[in-house]
N, C-alpha and C. Protein backbone atom coordinates (compact mmCIF):
# COMPACT_ATOMS: atom_id res chain seq x y z
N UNK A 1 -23.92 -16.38 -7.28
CA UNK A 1 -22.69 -15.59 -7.48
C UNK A 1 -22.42 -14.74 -6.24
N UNK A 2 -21.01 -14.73 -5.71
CA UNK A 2 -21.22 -14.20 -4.29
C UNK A 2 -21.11 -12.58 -4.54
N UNK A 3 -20.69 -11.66 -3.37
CA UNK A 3 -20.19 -10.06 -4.02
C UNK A 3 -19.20 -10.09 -4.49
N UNK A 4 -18.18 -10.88 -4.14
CA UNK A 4 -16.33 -10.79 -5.03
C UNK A 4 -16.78 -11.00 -6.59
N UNK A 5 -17.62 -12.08 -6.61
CA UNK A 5 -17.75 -12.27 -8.15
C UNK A 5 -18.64 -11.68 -9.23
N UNK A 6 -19.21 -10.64 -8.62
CA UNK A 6 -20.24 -9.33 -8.82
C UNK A 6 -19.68 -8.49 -9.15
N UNK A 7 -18.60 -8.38 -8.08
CA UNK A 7 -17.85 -6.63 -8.47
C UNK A 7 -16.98 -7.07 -9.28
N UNK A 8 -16.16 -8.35 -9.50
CA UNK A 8 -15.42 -8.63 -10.58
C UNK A 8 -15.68 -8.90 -11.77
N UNK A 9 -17.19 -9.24 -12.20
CA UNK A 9 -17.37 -9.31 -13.29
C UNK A 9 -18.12 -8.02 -14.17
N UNK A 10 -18.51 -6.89 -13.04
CA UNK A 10 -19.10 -5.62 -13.22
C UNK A 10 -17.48 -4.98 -13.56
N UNK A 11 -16.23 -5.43 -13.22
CA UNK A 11 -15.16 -4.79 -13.04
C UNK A 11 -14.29 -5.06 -14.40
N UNK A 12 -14.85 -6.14 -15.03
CA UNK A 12 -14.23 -6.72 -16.45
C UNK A 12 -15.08 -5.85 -17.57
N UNK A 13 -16.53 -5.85 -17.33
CA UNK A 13 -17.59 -5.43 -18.17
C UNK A 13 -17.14 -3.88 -18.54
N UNK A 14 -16.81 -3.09 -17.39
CA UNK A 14 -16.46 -1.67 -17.42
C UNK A 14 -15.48 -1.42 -18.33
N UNK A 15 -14.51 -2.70 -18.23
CA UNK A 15 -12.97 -2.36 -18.63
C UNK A 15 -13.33 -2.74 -20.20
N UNK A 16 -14.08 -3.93 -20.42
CA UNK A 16 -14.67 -3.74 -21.99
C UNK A 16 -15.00 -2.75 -22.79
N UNK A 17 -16.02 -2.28 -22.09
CA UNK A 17 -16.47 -0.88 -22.35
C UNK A 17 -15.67 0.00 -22.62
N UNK A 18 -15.17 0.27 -21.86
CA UNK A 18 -13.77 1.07 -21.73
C UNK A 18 -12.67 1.18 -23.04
N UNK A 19 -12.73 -0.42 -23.24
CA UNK A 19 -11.40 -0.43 -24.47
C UNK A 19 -12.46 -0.37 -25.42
N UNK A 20 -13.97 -0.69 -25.43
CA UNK A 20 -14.40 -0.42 -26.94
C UNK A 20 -14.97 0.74 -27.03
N UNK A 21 -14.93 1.85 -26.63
CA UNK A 21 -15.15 2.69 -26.32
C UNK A 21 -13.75 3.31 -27.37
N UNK A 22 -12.61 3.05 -27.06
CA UNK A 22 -11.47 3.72 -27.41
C UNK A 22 -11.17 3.11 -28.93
N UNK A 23 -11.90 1.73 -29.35
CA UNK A 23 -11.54 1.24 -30.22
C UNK A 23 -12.65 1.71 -31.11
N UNK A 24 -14.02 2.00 -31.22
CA UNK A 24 -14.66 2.58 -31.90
C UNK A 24 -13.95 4.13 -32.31
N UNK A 25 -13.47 5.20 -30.84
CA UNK A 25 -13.27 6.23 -30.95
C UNK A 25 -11.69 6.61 -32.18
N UNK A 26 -10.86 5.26 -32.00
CA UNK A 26 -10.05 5.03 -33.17
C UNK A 26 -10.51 4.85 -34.47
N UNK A 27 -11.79 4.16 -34.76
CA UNK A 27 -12.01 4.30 -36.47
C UNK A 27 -12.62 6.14 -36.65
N UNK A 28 -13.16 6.68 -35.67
CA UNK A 28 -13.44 8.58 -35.83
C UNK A 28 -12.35 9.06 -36.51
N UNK A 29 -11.43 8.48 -35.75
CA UNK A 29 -10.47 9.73 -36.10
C UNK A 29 -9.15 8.97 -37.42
N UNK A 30 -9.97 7.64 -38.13
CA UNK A 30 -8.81 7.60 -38.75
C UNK A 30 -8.98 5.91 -38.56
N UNK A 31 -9.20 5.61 -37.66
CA UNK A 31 -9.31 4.03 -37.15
C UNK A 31 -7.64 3.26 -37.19
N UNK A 32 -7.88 2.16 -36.19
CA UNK A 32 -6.90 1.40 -36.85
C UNK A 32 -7.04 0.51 -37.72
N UNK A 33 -6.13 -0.28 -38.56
CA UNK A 33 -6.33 -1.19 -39.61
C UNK A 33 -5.48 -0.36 -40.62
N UNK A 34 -4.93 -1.72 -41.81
CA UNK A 34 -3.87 -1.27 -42.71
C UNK A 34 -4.59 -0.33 -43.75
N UNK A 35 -5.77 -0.36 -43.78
CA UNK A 35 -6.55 0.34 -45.13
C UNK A 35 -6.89 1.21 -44.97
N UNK A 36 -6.80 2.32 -43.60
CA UNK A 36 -6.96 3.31 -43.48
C UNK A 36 -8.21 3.93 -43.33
N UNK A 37 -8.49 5.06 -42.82
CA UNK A 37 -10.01 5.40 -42.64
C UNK A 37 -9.92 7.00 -42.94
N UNK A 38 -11.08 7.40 -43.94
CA UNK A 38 -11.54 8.04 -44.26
C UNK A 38 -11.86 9.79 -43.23
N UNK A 39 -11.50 9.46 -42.28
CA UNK A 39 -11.72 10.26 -40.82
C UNK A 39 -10.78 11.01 -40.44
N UNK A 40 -10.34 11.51 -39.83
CA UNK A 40 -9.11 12.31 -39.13
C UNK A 40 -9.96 13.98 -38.79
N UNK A 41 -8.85 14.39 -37.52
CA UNK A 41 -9.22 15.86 -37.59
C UNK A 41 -8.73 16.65 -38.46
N UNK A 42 -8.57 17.81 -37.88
CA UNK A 42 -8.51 18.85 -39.23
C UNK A 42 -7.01 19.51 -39.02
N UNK A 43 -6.47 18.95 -40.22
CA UNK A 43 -5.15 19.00 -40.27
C UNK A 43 -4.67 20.36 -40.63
N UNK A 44 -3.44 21.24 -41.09
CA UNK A 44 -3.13 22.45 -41.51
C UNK A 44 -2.53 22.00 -43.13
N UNK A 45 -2.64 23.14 -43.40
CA UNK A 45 -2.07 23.04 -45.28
C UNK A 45 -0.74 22.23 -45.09
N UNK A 46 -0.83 21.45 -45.51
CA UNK A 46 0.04 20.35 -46.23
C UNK A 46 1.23 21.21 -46.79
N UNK A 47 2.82 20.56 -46.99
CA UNK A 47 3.45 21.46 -48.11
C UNK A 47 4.62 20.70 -48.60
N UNK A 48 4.86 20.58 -49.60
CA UNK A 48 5.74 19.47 -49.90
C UNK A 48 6.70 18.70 -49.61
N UNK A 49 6.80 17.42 -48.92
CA UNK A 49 7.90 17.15 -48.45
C UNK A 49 8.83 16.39 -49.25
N UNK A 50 9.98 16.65 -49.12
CA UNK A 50 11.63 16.05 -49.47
C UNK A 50 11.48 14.41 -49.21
N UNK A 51 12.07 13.49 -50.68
CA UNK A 51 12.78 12.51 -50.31
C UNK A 51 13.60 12.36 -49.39
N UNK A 52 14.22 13.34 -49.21
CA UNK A 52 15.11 13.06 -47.54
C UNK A 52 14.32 13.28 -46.62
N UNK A 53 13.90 13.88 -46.05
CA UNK A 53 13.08 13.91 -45.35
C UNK A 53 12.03 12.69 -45.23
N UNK A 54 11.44 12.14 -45.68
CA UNK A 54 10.87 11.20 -45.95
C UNK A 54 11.31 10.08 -45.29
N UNK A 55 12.90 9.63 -46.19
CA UNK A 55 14.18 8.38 -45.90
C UNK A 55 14.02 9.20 -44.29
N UNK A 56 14.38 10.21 -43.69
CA UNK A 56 14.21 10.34 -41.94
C UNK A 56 12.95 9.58 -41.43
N UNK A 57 12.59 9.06 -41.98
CA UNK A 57 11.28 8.58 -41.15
C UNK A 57 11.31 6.86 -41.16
N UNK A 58 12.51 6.24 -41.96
CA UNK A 58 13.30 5.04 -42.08
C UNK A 58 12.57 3.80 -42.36
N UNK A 59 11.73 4.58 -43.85
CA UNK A 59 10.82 3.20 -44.30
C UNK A 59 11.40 1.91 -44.82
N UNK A 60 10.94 1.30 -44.74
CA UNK A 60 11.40 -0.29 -45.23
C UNK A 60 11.51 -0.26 -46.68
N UNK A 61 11.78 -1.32 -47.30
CA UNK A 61 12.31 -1.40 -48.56
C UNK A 61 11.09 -2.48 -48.87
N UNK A 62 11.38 -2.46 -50.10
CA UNK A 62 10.27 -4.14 -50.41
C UNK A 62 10.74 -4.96 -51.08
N UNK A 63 11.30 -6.21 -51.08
CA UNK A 63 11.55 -7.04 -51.76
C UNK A 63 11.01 -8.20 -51.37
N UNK A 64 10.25 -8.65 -52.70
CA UNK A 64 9.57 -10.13 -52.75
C UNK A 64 9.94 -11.53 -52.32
N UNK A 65 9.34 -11.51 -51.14
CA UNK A 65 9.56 -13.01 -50.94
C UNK A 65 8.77 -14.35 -51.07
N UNK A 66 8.83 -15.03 -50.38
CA UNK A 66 8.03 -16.39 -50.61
C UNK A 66 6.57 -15.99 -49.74
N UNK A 67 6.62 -15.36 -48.91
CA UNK A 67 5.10 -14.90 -48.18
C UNK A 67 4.08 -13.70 -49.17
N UNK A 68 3.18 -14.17 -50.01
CA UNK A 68 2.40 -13.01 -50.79
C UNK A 68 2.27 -12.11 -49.80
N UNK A 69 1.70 -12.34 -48.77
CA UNK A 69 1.10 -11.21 -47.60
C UNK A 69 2.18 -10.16 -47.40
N UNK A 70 3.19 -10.40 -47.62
CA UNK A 70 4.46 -9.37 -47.11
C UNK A 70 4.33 -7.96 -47.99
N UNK A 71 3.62 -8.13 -48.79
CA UNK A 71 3.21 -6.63 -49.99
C UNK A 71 2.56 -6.25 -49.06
N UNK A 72 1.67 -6.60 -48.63
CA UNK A 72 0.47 -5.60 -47.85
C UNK A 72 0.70 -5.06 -46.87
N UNK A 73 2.01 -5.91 -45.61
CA UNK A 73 2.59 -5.12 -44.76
C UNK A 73 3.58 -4.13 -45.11
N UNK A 74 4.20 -4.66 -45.99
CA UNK A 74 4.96 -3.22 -46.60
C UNK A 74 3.87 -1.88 -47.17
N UNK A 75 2.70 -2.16 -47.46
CA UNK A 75 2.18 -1.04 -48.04
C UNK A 75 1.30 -0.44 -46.61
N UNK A 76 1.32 -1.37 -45.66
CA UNK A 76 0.50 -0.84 -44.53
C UNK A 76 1.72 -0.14 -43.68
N UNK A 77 3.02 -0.17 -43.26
CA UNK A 77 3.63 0.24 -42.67
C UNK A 77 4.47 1.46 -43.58
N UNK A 78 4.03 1.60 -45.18
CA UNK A 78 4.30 2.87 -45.66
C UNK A 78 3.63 3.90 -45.56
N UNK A 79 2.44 3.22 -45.18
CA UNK A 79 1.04 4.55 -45.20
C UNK A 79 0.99 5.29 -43.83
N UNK A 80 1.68 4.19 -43.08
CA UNK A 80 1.85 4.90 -41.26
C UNK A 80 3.04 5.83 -41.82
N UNK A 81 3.98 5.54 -42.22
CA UNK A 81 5.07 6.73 -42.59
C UNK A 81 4.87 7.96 -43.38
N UNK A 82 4.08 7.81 -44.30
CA UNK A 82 3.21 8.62 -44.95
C UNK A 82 2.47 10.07 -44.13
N UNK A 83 1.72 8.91 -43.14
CA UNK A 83 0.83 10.20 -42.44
C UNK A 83 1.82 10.97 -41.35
N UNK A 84 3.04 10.03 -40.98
CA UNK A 84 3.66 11.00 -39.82
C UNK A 84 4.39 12.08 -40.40
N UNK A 85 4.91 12.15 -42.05
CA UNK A 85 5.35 13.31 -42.58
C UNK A 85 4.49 13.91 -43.31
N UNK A 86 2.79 13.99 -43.55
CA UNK A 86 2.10 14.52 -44.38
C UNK A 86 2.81 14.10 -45.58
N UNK A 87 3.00 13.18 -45.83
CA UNK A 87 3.41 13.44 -47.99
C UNK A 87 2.30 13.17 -48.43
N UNK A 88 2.72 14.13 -49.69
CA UNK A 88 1.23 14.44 -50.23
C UNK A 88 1.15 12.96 -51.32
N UNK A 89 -0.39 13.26 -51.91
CA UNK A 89 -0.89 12.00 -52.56
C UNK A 89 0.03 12.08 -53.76
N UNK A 90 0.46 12.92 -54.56
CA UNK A 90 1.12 13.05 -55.83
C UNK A 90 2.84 12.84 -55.61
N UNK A 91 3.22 12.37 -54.30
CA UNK A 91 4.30 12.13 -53.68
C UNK A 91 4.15 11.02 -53.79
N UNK A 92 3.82 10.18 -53.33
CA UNK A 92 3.41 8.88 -52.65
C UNK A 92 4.10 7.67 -53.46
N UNK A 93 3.32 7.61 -54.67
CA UNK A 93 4.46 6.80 -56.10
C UNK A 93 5.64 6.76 -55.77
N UNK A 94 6.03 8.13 -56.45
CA UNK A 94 7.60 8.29 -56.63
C UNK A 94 8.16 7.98 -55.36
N UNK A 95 7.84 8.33 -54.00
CA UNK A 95 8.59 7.91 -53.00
C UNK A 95 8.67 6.18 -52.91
N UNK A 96 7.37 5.75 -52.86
CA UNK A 96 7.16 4.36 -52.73
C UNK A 96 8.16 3.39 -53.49
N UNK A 97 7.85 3.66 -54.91
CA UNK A 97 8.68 3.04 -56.25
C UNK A 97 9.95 2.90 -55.81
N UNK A 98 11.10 3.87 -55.23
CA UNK A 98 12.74 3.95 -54.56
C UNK A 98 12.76 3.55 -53.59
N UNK A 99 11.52 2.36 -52.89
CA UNK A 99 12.34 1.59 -51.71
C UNK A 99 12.00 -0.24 -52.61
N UNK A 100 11.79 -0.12 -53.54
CA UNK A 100 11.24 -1.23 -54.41
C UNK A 100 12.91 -1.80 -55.02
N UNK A 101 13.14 -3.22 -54.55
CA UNK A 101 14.31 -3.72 -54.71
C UNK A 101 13.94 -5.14 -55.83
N UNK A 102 15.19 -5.24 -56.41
CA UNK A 102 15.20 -6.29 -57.36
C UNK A 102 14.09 -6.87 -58.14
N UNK A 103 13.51 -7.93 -58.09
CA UNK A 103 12.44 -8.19 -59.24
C UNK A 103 11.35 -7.24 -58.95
N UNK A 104 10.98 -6.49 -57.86
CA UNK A 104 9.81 -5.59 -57.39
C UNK A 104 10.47 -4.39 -57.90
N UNK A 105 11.51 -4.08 -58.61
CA UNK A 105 11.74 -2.52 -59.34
C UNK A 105 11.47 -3.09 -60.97
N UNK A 106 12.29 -4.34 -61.07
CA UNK A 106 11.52 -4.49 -62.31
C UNK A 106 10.39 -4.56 -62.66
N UNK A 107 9.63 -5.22 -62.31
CA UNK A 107 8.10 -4.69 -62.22
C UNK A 107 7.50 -3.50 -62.15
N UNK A 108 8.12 -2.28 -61.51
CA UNK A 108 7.69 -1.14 -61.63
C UNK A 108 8.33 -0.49 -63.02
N UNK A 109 9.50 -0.83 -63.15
CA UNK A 109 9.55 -0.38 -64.71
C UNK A 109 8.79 -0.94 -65.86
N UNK A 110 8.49 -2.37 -65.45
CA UNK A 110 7.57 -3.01 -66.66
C UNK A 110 6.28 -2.15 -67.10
N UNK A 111 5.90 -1.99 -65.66
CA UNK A 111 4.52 -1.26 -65.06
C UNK A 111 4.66 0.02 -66.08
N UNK A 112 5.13 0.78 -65.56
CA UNK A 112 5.32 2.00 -66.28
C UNK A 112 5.43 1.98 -67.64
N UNK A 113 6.65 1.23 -68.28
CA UNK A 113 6.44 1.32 -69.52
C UNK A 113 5.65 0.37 -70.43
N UNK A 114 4.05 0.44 -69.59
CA UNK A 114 2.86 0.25 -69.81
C UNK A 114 2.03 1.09 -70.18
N UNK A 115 2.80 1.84 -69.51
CA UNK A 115 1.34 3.09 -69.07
C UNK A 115 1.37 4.52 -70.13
N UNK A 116 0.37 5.36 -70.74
CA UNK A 116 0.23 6.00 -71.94
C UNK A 116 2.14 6.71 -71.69
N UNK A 117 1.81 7.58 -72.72
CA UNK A 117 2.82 9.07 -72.34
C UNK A 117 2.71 9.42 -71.43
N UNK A 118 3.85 10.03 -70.71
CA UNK A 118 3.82 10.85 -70.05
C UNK A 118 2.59 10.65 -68.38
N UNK A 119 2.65 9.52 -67.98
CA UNK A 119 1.54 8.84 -67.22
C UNK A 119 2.05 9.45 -65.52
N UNK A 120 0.50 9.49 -65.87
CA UNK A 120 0.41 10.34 -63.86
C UNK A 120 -0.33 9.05 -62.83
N UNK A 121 0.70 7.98 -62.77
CA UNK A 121 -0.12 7.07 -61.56
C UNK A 121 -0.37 7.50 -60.26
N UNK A 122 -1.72 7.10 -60.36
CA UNK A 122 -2.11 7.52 -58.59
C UNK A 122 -1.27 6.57 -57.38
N UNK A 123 -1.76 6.83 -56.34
CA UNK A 123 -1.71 6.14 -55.02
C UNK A 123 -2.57 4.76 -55.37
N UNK A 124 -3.51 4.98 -55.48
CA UNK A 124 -4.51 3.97 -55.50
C UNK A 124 -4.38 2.86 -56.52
N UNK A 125 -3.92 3.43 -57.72
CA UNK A 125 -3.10 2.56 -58.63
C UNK A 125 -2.33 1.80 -58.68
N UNK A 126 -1.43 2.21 -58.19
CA UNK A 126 -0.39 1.67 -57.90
C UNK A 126 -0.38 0.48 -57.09
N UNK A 127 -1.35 0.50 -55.69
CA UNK A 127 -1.22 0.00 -54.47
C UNK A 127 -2.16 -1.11 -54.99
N UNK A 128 -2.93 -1.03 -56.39
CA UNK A 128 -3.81 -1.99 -56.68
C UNK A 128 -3.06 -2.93 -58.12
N UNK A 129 -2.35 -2.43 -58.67
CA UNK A 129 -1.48 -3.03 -59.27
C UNK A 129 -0.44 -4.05 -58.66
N UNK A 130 0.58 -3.57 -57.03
CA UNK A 130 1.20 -4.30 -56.65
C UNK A 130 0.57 -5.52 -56.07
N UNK A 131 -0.66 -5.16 -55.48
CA UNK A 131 -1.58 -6.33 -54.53
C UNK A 131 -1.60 -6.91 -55.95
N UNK A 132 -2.11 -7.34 -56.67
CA UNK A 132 -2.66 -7.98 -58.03
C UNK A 132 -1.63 -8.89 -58.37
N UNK A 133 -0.52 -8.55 -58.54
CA UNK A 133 0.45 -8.66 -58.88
C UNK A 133 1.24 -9.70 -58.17
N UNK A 134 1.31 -9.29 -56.96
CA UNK A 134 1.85 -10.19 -55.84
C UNK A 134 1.24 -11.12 -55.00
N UNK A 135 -0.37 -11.01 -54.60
CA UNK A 135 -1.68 -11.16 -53.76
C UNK A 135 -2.07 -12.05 -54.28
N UNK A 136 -2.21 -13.73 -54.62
CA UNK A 136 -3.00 -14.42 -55.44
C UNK A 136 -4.70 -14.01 -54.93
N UNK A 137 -5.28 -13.53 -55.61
CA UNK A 137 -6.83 -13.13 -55.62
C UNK A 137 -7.74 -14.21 -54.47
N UNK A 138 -7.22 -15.45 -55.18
CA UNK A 138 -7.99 -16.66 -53.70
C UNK A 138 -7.94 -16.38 -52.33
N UNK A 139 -6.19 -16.07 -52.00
CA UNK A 139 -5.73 -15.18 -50.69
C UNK A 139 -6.51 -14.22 -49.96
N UNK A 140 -6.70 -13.43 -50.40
CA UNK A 140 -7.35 -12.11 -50.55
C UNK A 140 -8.46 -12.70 -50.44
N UNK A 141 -10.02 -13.29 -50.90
CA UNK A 141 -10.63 -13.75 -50.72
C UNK A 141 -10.94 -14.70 -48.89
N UNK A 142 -10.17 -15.04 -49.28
CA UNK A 142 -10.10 -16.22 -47.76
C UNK A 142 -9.96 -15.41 -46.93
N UNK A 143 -9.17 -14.36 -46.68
CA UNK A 143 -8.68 -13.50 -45.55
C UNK A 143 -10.06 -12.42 -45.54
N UNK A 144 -10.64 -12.01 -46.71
CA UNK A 144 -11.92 -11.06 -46.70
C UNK A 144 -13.47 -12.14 -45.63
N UNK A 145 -13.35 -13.37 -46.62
CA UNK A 145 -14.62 -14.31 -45.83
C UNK A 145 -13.94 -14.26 -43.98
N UNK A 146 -12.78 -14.75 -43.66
CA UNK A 146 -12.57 -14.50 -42.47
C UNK A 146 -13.09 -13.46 -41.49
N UNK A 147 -12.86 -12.46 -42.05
CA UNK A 147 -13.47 -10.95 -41.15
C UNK A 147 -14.90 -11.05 -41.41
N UNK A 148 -14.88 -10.98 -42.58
CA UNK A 148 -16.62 -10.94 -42.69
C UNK A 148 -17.27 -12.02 -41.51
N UNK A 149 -16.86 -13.25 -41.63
CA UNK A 149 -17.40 -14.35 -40.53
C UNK A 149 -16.83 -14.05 -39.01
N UNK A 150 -16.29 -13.36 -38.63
CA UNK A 150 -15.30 -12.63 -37.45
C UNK A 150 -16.35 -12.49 -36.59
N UNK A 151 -16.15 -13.46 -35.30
CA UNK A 151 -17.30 -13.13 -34.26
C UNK A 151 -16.71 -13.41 -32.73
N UNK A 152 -16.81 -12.26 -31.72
CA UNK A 152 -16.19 -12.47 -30.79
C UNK A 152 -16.26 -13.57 -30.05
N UNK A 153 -17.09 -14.42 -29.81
CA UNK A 153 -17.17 -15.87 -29.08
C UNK A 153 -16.42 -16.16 -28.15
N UNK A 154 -15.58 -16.65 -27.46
CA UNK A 154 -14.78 -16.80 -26.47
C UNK A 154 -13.60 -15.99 -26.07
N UNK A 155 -13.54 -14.94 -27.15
CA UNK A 155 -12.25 -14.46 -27.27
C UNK A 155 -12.51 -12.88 -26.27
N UNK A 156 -11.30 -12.67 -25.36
CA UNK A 156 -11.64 -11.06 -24.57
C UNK A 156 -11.83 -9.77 -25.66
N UNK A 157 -12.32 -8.75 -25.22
CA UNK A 157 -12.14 -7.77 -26.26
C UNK A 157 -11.20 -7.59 -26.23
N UNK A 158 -9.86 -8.03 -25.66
CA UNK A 158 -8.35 -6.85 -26.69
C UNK A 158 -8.25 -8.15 -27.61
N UNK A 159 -8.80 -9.59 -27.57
CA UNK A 159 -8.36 -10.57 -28.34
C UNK A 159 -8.89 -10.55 -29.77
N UNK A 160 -10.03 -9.88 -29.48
CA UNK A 160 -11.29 -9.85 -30.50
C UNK A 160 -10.51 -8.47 -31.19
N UNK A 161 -10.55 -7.06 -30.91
CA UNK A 161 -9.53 -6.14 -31.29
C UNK A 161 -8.60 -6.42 -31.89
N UNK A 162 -7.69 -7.27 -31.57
CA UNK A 162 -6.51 -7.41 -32.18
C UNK A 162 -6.92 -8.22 -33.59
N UNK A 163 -7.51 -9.35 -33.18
CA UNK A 163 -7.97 -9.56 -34.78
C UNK A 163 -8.58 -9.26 -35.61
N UNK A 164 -9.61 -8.25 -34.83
CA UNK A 164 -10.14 -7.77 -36.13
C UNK A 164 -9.46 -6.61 -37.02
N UNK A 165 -8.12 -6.12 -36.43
CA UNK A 165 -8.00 -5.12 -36.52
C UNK A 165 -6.47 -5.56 -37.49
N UNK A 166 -6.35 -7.09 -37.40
CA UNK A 166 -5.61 -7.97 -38.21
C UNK A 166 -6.24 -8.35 -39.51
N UNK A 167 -7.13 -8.60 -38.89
CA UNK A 167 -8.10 -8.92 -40.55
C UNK A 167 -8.53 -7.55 -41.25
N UNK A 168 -8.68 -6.63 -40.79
CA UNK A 168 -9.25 -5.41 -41.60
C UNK A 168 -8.55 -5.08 -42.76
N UNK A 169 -6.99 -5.17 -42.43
CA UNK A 169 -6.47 -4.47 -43.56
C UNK A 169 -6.16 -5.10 -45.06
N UNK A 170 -7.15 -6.86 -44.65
CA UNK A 170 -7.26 -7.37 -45.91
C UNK A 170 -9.01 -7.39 -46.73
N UNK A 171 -9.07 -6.23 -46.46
CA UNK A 171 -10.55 -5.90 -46.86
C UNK A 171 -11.12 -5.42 -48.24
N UNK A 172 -9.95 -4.21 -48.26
CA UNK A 172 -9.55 -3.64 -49.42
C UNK A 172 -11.08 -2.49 -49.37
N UNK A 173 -11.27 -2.66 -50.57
CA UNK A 173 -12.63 -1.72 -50.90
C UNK A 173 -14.15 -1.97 -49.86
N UNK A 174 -13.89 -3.07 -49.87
CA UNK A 174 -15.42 -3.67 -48.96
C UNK A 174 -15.43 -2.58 -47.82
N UNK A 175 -14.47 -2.48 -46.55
CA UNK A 175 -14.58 -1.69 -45.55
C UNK A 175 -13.38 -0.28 -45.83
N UNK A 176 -14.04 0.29 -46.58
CA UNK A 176 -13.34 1.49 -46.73
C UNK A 176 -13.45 2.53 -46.19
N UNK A 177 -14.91 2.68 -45.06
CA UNK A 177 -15.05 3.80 -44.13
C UNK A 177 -15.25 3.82 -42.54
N UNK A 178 -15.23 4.61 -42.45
CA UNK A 178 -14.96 4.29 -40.89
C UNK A 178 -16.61 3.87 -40.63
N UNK A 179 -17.73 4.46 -41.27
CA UNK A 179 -19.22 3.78 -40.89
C UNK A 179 -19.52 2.08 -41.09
N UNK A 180 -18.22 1.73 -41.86
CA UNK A 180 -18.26 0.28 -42.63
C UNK A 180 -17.55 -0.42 -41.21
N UNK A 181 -16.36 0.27 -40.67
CA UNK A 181 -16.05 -0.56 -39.72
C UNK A 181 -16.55 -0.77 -38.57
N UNK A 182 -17.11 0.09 -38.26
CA UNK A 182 -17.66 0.53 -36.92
C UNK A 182 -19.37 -1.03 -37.16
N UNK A 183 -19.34 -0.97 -38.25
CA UNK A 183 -20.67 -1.99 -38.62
C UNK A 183 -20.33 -3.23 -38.19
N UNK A 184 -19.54 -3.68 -38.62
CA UNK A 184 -18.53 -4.51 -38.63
C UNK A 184 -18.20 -5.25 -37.37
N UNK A 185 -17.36 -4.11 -37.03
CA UNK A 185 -16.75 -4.17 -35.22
C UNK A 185 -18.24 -4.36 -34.53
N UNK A 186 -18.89 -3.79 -34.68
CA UNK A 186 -19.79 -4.37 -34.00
C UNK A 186 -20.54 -5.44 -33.96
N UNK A 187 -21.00 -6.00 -35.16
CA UNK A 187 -21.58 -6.98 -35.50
C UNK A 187 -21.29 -7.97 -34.88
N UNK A 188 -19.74 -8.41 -34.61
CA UNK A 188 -19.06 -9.61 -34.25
C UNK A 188 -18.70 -9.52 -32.74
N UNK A 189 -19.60 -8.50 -31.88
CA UNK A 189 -19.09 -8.36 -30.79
C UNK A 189 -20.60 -9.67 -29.86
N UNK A 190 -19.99 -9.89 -28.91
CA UNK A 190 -21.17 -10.51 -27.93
C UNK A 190 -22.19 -10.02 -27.86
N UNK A 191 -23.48 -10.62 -27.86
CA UNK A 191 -24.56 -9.53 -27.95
C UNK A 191 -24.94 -9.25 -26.53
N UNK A 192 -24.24 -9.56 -25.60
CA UNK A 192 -24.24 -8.76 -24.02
C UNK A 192 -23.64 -7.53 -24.12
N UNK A 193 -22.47 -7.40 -25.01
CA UNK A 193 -21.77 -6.22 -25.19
C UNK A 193 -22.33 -5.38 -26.35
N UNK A 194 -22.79 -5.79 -27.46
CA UNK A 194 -23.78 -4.67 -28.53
C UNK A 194 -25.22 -4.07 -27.72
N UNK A 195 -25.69 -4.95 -26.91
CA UNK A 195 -26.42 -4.40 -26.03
C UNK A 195 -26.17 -2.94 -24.70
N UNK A 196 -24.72 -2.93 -24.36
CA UNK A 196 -24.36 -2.10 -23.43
C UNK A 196 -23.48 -1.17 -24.22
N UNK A 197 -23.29 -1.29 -25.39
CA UNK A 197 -23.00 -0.20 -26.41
C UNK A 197 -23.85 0.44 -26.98
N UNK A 198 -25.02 -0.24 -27.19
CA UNK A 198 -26.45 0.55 -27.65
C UNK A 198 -26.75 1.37 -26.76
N UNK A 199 -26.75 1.38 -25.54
CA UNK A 199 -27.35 1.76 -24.14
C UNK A 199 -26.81 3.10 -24.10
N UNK A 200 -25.17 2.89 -23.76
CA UNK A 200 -24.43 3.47 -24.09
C UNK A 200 -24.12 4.64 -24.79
N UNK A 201 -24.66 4.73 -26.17
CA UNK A 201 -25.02 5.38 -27.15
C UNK A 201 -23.87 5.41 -28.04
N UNK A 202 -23.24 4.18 -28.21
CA UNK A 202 -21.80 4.33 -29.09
C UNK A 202 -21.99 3.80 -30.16
C-alpha cells in the first residue's frame, strides 16, 4: 500500500468515526429512528398547547391507502411535530384523531365507541391500536427479523446509518431505549470499526 493509500484510508476511517461518533451521540439525546428514544436533555415545564397552534406546525393528515407501512410514517412524522411544539401526552389523541380522514375516522369512532365510559386513551394506545389495525402482524415481523439480521458488510457507514435508522422504527417495543439501540448499532457494525469504538470508549 503506497503513502496516498495510507493517508486515504486513515482519512475514511477518521471520517467513520466521526459520523459514528455523532450517530451513537444521536440515540443520548433522543436518537434517531421513528420510535423514539427514551433520552433527551432537560427540557423546561411544559404548558399546554392549542390545536392551532399545533395545525402551525402543518401535520399531515392520514388516510389509508394501499401501502400498510404508510400508518407508521404518518405516526413517525407526527411524533417529530409533537416534540417541536412540546404537546403534552394527554394532547396527543385528541390532536392526532382530527387529522384522521375517511375510513381512518371511522375507525376511530368505532374505536372509541368501544372503549368503557367516559375513556381516557393513551398515546401508546392508540398508536398500538392503529398499527394493529392497519400493519398486517407478518409485515411487522419481516421488517423486525431484517434489523435484527442488519449487518454492515459492504455497505459505508452513512449507508449502514441510513438503514438502520430505516429499519428501527419498525421495531416497536423490542428497541425501545436508547441502551437497546446503541446494542444494536453496534452489533452490525464491521468488527474493524467495533474495535476502534471500543478503543475509543464509545
Amino acid at each position: 500500500m503506497t503513502h496516498a493509500e495510507m493517508m486515504a484510508t486513515h482519512h475514511e476511517s477518521a471520517r467513520a468515526l466521526e459520523m459514528l461518533a455523532h450517530a451513537i451521540g444521536g440515540f443520548s439525546c433522543g436518537g434517531p429512528g421513528g420510535n423514539g428514544g427514551k433520552g433527551g436533555g432537560a427540557r423546561g415545564p411544559k404548558r399546554p398547547y392549542s390545536y392551532q397552534e399545533f395545525l402551525g406546525t402543518h401535520p399531515l393528515t392520514f388516510t389509508p391507502t394501499m401501502e400498510p407501512l404508510d400508518v407508521e410514517h404518518w405516526l413517525r412524522i407526527l411524533e417529530q411535530k409533537f416534540q417541536l411544539v412540546n404537546v403534552m401526552d394527554e394532547q396527543k389523541v385528541c390532536f392526532a384523531a382530527q387529522q384522521l380522514l375517511r375510513s381512518a375516522s371511522a375507525w376511530w369512532d368505532t374505536f372509541n365507541a368501544m372503549q368503557p365510559m367516559d375513556p381516557h386513551v393513551t398515546w401508546w394506545e392508540f398508536t398500538t391500536a392503529l398499527r394493529q389495525y392497519y400493519i398486517p402482524v407478518g409485515l411487522m415481523n419481516k421488517k423486525l427479523f431484517k434489523f435484527l439480521e442488519l449487518k454492515q458488510g459492504n455497505m459505508t457507514v452513512m449507508e449502514y446509518v441510513k438503514k438502520f435508522n430505516h429499519l428501527l422504527q419498525y421495531t416497536g417495543t423490542h428497541v425501545d431505549t436508547n441502551e437497546k439501540k446503541m446494542y444494536h448499532f453496534n452489533h452490525g457494525l464491521s468488527c474493524i470499526l467495533q474495535v476502534k469504538l471500543y478503543i475509543g470508549g464509545y
